[in-house]
C-alpha atoms as a PDB file:
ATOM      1  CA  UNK A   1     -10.599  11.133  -1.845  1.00  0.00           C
ATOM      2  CA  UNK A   2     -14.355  10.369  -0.291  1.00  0.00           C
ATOM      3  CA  UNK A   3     -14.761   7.268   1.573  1.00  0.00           C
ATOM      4  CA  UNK A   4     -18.224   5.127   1.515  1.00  0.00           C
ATOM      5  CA  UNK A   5     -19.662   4.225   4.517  1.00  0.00           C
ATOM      6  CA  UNK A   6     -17.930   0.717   4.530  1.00  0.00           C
ATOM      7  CA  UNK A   7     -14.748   2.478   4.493  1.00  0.00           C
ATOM      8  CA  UNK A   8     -15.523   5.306   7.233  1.00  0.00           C
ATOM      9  CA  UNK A   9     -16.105   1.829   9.305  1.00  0.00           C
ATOM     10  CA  UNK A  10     -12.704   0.746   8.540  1.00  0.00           C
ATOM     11  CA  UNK A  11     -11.528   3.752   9.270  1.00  0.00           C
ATOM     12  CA  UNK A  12     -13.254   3.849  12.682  1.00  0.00           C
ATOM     13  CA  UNK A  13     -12.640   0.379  13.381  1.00  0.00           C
ATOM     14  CA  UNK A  14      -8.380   0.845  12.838  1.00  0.00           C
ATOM     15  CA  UNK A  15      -9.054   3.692  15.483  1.00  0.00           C
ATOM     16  CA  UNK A  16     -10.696   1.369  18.059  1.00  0.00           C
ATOM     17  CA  UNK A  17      -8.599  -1.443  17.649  1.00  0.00           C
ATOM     18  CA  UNK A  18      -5.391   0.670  17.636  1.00  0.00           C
ATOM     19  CA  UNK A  19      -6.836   2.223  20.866  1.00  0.00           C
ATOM     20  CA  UNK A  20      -7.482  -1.046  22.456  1.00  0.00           C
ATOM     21  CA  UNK A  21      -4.032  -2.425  21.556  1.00  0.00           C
ATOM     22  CA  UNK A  22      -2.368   0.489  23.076  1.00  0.00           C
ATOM     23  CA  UNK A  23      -4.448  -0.516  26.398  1.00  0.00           C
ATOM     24  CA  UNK A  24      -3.372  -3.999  26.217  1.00  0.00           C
ATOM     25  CA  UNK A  25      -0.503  -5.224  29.097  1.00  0.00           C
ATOM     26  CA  UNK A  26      -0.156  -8.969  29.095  1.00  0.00           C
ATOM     27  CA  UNK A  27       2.817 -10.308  26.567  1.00  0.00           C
ATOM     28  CA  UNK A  28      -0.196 -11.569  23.963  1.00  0.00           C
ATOM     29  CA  UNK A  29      -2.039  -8.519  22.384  1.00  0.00           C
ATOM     30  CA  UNK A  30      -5.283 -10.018  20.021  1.00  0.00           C
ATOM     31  CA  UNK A  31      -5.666  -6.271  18.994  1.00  0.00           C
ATOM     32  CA  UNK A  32      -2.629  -6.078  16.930  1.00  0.00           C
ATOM     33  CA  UNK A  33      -3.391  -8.877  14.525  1.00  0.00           C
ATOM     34  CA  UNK A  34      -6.470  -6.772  13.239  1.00  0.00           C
ATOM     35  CA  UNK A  35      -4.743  -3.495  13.424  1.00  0.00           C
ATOM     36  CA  UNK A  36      -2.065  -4.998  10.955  1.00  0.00           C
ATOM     37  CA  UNK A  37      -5.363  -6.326   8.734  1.00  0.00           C
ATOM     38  CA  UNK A  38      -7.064  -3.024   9.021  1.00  0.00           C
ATOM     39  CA  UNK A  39      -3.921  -1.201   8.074  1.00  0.00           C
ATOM     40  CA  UNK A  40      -3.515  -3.244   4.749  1.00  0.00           C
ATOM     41  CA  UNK A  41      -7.051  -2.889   3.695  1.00  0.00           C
ATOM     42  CA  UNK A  42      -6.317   1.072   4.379  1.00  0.00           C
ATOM     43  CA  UNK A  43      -2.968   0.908   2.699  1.00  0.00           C
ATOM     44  CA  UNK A  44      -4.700  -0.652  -0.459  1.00  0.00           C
ATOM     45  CA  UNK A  45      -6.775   2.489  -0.771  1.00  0.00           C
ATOM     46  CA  UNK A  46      -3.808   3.986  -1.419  1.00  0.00           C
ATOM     47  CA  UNK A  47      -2.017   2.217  -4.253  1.00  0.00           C
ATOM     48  CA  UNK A  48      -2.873   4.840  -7.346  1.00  0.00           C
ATOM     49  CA  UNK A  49      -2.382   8.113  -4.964  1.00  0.00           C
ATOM     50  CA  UNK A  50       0.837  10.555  -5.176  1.00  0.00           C
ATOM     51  CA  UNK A  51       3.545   8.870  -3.260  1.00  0.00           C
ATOM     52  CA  UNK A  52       4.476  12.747  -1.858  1.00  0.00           C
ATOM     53  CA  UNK A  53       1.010  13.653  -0.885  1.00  0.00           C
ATOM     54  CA  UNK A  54      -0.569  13.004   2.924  1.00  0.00           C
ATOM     55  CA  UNK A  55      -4.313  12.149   3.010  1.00  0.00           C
ATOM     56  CA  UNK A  56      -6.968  13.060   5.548  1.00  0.00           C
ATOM     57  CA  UNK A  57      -9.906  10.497   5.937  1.00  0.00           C
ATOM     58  CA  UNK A  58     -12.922  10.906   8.551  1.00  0.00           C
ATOM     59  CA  UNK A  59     -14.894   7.679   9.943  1.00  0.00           C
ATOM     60  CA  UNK A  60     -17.643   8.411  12.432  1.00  0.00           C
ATOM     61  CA  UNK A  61     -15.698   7.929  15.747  1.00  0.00           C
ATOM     62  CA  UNK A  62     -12.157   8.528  14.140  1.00  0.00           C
ATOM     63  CA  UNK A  63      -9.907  11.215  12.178  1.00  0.00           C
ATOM     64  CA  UNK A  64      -7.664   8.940  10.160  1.00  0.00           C
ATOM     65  CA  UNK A  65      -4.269  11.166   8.872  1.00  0.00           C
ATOM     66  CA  UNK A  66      -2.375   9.119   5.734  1.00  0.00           C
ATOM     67  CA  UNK A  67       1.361  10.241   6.008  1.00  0.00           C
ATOM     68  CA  UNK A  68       3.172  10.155   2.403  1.00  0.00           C
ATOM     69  CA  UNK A  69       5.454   7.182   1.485  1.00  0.00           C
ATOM     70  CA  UNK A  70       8.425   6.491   3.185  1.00  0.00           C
ATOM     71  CA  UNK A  71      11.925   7.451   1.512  1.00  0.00           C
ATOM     72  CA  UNK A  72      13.934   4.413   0.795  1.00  0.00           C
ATOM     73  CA  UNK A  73      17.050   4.243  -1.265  1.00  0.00           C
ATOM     74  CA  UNK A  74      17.566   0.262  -3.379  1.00  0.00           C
ATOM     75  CA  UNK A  75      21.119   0.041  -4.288  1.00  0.00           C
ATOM     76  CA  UNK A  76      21.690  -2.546  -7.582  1.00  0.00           C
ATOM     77  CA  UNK A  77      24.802  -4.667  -7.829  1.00  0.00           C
ATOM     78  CA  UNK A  78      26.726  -1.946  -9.608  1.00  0.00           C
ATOM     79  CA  UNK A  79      26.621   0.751  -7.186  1.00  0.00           C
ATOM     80  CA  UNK A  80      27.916  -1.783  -4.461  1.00  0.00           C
ATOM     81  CA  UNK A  81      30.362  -2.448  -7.148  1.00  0.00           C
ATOM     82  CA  UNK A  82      31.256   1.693  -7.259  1.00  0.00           C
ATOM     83  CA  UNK A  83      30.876   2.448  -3.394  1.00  0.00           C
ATOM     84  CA  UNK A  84      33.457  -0.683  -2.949  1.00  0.00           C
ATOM     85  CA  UNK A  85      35.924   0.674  -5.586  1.00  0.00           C
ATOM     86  CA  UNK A  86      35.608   4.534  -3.984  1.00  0.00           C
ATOM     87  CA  UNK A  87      36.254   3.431  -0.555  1.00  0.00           C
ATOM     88  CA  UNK A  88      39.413   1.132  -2.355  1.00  0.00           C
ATOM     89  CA  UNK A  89      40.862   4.659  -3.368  1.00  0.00           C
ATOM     90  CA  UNK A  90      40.898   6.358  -0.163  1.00  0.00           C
ATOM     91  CA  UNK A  91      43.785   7.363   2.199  1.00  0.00           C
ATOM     92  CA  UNK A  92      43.937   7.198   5.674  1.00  0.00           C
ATOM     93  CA  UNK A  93      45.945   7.542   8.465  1.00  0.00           C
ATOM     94  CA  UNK A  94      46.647   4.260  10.770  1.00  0.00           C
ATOM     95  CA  UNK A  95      47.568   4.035  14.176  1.00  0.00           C
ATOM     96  CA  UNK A  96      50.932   5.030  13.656  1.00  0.00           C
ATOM     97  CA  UNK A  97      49.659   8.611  11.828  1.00  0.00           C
ATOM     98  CA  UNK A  98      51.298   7.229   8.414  1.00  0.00           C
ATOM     99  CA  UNK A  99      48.705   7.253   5.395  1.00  0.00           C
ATOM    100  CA  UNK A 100      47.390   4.251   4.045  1.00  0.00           C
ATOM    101  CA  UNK A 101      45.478   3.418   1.378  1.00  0.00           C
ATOM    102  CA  UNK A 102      41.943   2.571   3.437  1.00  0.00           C
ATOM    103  CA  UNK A 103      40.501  -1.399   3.377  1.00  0.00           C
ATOM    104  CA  UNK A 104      37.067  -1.377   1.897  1.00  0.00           C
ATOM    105  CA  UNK A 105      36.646  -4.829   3.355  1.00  0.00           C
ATOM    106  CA  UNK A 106      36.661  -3.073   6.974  1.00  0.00           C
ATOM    107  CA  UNK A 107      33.369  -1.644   6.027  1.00  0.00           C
ATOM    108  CA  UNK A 108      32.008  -3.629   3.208  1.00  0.00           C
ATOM    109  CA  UNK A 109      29.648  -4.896   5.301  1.00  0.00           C
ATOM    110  CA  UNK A 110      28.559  -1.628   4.519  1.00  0.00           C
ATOM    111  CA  UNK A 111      25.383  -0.078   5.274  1.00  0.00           C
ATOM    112  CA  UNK A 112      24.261   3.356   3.265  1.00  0.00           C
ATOM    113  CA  UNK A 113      25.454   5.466   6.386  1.00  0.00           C
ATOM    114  CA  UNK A 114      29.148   4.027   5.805  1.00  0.00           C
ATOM    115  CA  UNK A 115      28.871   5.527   2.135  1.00  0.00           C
ATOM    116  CA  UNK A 116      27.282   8.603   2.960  1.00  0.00           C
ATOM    117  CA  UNK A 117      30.003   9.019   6.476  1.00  0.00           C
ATOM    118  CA  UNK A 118      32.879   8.242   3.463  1.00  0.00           C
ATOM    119  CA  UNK A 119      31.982   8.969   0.135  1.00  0.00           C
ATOM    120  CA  UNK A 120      29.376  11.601   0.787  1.00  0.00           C
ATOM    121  CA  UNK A 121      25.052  11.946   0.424  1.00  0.00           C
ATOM    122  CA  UNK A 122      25.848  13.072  -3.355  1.00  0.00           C
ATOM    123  CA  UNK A 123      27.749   9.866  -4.375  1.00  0.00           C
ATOM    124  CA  UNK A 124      25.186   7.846  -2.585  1.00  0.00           C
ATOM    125  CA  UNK A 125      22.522   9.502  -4.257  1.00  0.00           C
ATOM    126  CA  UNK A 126      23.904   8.868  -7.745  1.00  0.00           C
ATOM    127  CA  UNK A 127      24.252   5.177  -6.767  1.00  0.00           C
ATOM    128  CA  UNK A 128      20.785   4.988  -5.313  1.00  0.00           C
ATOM    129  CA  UNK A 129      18.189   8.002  -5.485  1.00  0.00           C
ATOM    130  CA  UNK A 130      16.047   8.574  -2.090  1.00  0.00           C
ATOM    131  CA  UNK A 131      12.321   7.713  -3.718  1.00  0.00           C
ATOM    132  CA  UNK A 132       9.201   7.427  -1.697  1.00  0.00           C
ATOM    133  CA  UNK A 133       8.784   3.954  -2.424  1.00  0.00           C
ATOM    134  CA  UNK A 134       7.938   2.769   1.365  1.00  0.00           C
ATOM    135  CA  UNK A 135       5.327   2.115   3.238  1.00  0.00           C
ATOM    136  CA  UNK A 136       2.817   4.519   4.325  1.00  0.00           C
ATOM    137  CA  UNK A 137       1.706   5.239   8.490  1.00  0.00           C
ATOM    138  CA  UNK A 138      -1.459   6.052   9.903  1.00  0.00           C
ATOM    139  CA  UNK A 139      -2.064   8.097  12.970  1.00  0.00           C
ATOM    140  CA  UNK A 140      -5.867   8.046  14.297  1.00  0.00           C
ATOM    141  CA  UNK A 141      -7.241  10.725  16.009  1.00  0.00           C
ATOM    142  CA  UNK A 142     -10.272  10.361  18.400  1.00  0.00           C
ATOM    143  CA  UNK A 143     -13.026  13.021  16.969  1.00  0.00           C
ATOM    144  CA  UNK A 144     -14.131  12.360  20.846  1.00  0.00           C
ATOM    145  CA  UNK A 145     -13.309  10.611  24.493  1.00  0.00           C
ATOM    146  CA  UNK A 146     -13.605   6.893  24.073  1.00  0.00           C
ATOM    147  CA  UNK A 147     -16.357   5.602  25.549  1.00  0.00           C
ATOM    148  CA  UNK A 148     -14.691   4.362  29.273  1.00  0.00           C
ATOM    149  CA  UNK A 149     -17.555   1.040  29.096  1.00  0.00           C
ATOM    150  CA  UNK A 150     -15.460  -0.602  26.860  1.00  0.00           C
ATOM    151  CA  UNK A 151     -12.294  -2.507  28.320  1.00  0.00           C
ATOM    152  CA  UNK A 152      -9.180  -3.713  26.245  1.00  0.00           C
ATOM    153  CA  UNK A 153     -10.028  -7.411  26.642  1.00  0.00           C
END
């Protein structure tokens, strides 16, 4: 994927701002409104390419490395629906060591690790499939030293 030479400035500039931000100590950091601009006009590059694949770009001052799409799993009504019925069908043993049948409404503020600790990665994974629907990262890579004139502020 070649970049123009508008983009190898976006590129660079991410790097330099991202840099700068990383300098900055007091509670207010300017730098990380642009970085979060930058990082969307990057990310918009981005929208037709293979969710899997990683991505190298160059900009004059900066190495820019894509990293592939985030895994994230979207669970629809009716697999909270199953996952609440599977945990209503399991026995365990209560304080006393007698089995019970376990209380899905202990959990069922459930997160995914509760169905994966209890029902297991296969039944959460038939509910909802890992996909690499998230968001992408960045990491920039100086090609060189920064140049030590230029403060954070």
């Amino acid at each position: 994927m070649s970049k123009t030479a508008a983009e190898k400035a976006v590129i660079d500039e991410y790097g330099e701002e991202l840099r700068l931000a990383r300098l900055w100590t007091p509670p207010v950091n300017p730098h990380l409104a642009r970085v979060a601009e930058l990082a969307a006009i990057i990310d918009g590059w981005y929208g037709d390419f293979p969710a899997e694949k990683p991505d190298t770009q160059e900009g004059v001052s900066y190495r820019l490395e894509v990293k592939p799409r985030q895994f994230e799993r979207t669970i629809t009504a009716e697999g909270w629906s199953k996952a609440f019925y599977r945990l209503r069908l399991l026995k365990v043993l209560d304080a006393k060591g007698k089995l019970q049948r376990f209380d899905p409404f202990t959990v069922f503020r459930t997160t995914q690790e509760v169905i994966t600790k209890h029902l297991g990665e296969a039944f959460l994974d038939s509910i909802a499939p890992k996909q690499r629907t998230g968001r992408r990262t960045f990491e920039v890579i100086a090609k060189a030293a920064p140049a030590l004139t230029k403060k954070a502020a």
